[in-house]
Protein backbone atom coordinates (compact mmCIF):
# COMPACT_ATOMS: atom_id res chain seq x y z
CA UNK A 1 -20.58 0.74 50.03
CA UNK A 2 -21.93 -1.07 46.50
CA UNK A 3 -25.10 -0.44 45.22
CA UNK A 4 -26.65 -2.91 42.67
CA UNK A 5 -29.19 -2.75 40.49
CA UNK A 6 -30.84 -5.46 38.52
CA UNK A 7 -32.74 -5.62 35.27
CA UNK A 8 -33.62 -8.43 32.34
CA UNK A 9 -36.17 -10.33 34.24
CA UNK A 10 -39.62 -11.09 32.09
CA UNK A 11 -41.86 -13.85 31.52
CA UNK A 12 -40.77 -16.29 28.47
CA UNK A 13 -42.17 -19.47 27.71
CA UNK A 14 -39.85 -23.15 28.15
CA UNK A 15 -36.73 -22.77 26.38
CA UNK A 16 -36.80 -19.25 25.46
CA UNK A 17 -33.79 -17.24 26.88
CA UNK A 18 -33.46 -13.64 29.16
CA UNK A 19 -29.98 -11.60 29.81
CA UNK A 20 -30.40 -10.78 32.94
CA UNK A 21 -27.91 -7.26 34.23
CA UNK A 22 -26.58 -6.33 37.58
CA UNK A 23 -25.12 -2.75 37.64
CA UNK A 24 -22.53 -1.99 40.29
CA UNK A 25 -22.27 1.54 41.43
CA UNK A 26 -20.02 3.06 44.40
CA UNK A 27 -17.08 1.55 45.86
CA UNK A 28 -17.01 -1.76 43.44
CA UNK A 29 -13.15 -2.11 42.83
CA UNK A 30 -13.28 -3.40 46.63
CA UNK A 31 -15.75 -6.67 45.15
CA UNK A 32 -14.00 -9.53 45.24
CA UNK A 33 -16.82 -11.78 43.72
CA UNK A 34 -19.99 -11.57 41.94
CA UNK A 35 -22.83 -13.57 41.97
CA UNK A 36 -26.71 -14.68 41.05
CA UNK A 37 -28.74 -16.06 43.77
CA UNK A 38 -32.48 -16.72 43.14
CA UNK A 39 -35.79 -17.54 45.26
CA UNK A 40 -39.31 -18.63 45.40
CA UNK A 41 -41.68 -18.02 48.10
CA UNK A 42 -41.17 -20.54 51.01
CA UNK A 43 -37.98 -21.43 49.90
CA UNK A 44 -34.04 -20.37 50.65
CA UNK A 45 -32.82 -18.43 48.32
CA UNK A 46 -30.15 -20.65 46.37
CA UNK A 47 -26.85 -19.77 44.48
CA UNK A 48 -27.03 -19.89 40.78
CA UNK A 49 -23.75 -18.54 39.63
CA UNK A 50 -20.60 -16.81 40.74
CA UNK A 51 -17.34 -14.94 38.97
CA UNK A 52 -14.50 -14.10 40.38
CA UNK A 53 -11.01 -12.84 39.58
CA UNK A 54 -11.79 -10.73 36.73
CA UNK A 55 -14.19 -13.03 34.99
CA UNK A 56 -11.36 -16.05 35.31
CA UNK A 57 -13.24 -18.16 37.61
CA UNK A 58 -16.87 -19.23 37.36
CA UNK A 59 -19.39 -21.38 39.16
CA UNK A 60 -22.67 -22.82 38.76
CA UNK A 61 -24.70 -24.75 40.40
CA UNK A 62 -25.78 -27.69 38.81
CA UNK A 63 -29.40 -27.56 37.92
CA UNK A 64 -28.17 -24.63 35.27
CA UNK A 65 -24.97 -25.81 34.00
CA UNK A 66 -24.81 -26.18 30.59
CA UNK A 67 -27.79 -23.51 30.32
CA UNK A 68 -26.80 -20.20 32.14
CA UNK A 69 -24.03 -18.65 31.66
CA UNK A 70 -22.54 -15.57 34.05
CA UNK A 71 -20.17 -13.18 32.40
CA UNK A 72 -18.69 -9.42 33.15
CA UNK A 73 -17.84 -6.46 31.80
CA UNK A 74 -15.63 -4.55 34.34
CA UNK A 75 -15.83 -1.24 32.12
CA UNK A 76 -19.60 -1.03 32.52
CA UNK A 77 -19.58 -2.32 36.17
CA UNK A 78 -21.91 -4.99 35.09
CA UNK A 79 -22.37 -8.85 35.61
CA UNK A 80 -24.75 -10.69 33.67
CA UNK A 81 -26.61 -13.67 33.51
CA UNK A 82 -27.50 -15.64 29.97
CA UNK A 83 -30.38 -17.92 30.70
CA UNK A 84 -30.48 -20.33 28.12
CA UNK A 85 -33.18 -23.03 27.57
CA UNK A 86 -34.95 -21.93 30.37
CA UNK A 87 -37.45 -24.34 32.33
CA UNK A 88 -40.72 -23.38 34.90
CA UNK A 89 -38.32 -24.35 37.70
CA UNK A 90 -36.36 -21.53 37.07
CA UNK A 91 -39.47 -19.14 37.69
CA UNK A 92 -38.04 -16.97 40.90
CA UNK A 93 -36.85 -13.84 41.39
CA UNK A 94 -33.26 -13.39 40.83
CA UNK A 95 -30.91 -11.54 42.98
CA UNK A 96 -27.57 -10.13 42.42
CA UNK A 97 -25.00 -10.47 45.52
CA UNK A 98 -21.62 -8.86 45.75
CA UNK A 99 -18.18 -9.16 47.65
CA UNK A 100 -17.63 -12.62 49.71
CA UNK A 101 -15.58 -11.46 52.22
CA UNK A 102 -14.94 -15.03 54.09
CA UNK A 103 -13.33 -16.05 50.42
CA UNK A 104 -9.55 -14.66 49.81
CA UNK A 105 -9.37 -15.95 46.46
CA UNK A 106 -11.72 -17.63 43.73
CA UNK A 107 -10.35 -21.24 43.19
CA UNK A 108 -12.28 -23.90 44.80
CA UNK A 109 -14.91 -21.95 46.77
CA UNK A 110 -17.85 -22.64 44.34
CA UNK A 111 -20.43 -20.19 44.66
CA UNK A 112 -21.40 -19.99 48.40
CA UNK A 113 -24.50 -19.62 50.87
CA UNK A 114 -26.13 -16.25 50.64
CA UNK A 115 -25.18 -15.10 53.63
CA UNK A 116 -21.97 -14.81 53.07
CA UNK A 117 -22.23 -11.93 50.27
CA UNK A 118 -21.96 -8.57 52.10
CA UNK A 119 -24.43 -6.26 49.09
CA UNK A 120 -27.58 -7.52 47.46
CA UNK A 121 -29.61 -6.05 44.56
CA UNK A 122 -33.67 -5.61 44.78
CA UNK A 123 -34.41 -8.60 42.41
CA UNK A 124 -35.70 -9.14 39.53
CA UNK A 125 -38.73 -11.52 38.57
CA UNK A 126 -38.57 -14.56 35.94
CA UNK A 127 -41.58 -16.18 35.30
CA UNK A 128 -41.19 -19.26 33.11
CA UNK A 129 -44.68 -20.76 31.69
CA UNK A 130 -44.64 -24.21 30.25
């Protein structure tokens, strides 16, 4: 089992920036991915980055490339999330998701559908005001 535990979210106007953090606890050397998912009410919640292979392979999707940027540090169990430049669209609370198990290796899988990741966090809320 993987517990995660999310923290950064805040309210920031259009193109200020939040870090958000995911910390892993428990079994996490059996992860094979990480990733950032995020939702708004009446909506699917929607991939927004992935890592895999040590940090070697990343995704994104595209309405955040060039603006987010996901990262890891395996010593601290933690996967972040740089938000750069960030827009009112991106108000929604932001998950962290864990371990893809129908994925044996990172290259050409792009980030994925949410429910294919096996442990989720609680969420945290961004709230971007124009």
């Amino acid at each position: 089992q993987v517990q995660l535990a999310e923290s950064g979210g805040g309210s920031v106007q259009t193109g200020g920036s939040l870090r958000l953090s995911c910390v892993g606890s428990g079994d996490t050397d059996s992860v094979n991915s990480m990733a950032w998912f995020r939702q708004v009410p009446g909506k699917e919640r929607e991939g927004v980055a992935a890592i895999y292979s040590g940090g070697g392979i990343t995704y994104y999707a595209d309405s955040v490339k060039g603006r987010f940027t996901i990262s890891q540090d395996n010593a601290k169990n933690t996967v972040y999330l740089q938000m750069n430049g960030l827009k009112p669209e991106d108000t929604a609370m932001y998950y962290c998701a864990a371990d893809r198990p129908t994925v044996v290796a990172g290259i050409g899988v792009g980030i994925g559908e949410s429910w294919e990741y096996k442990y989720w966090g609680q969420g945290t809320q961004v709230t971007v005001s124009s």
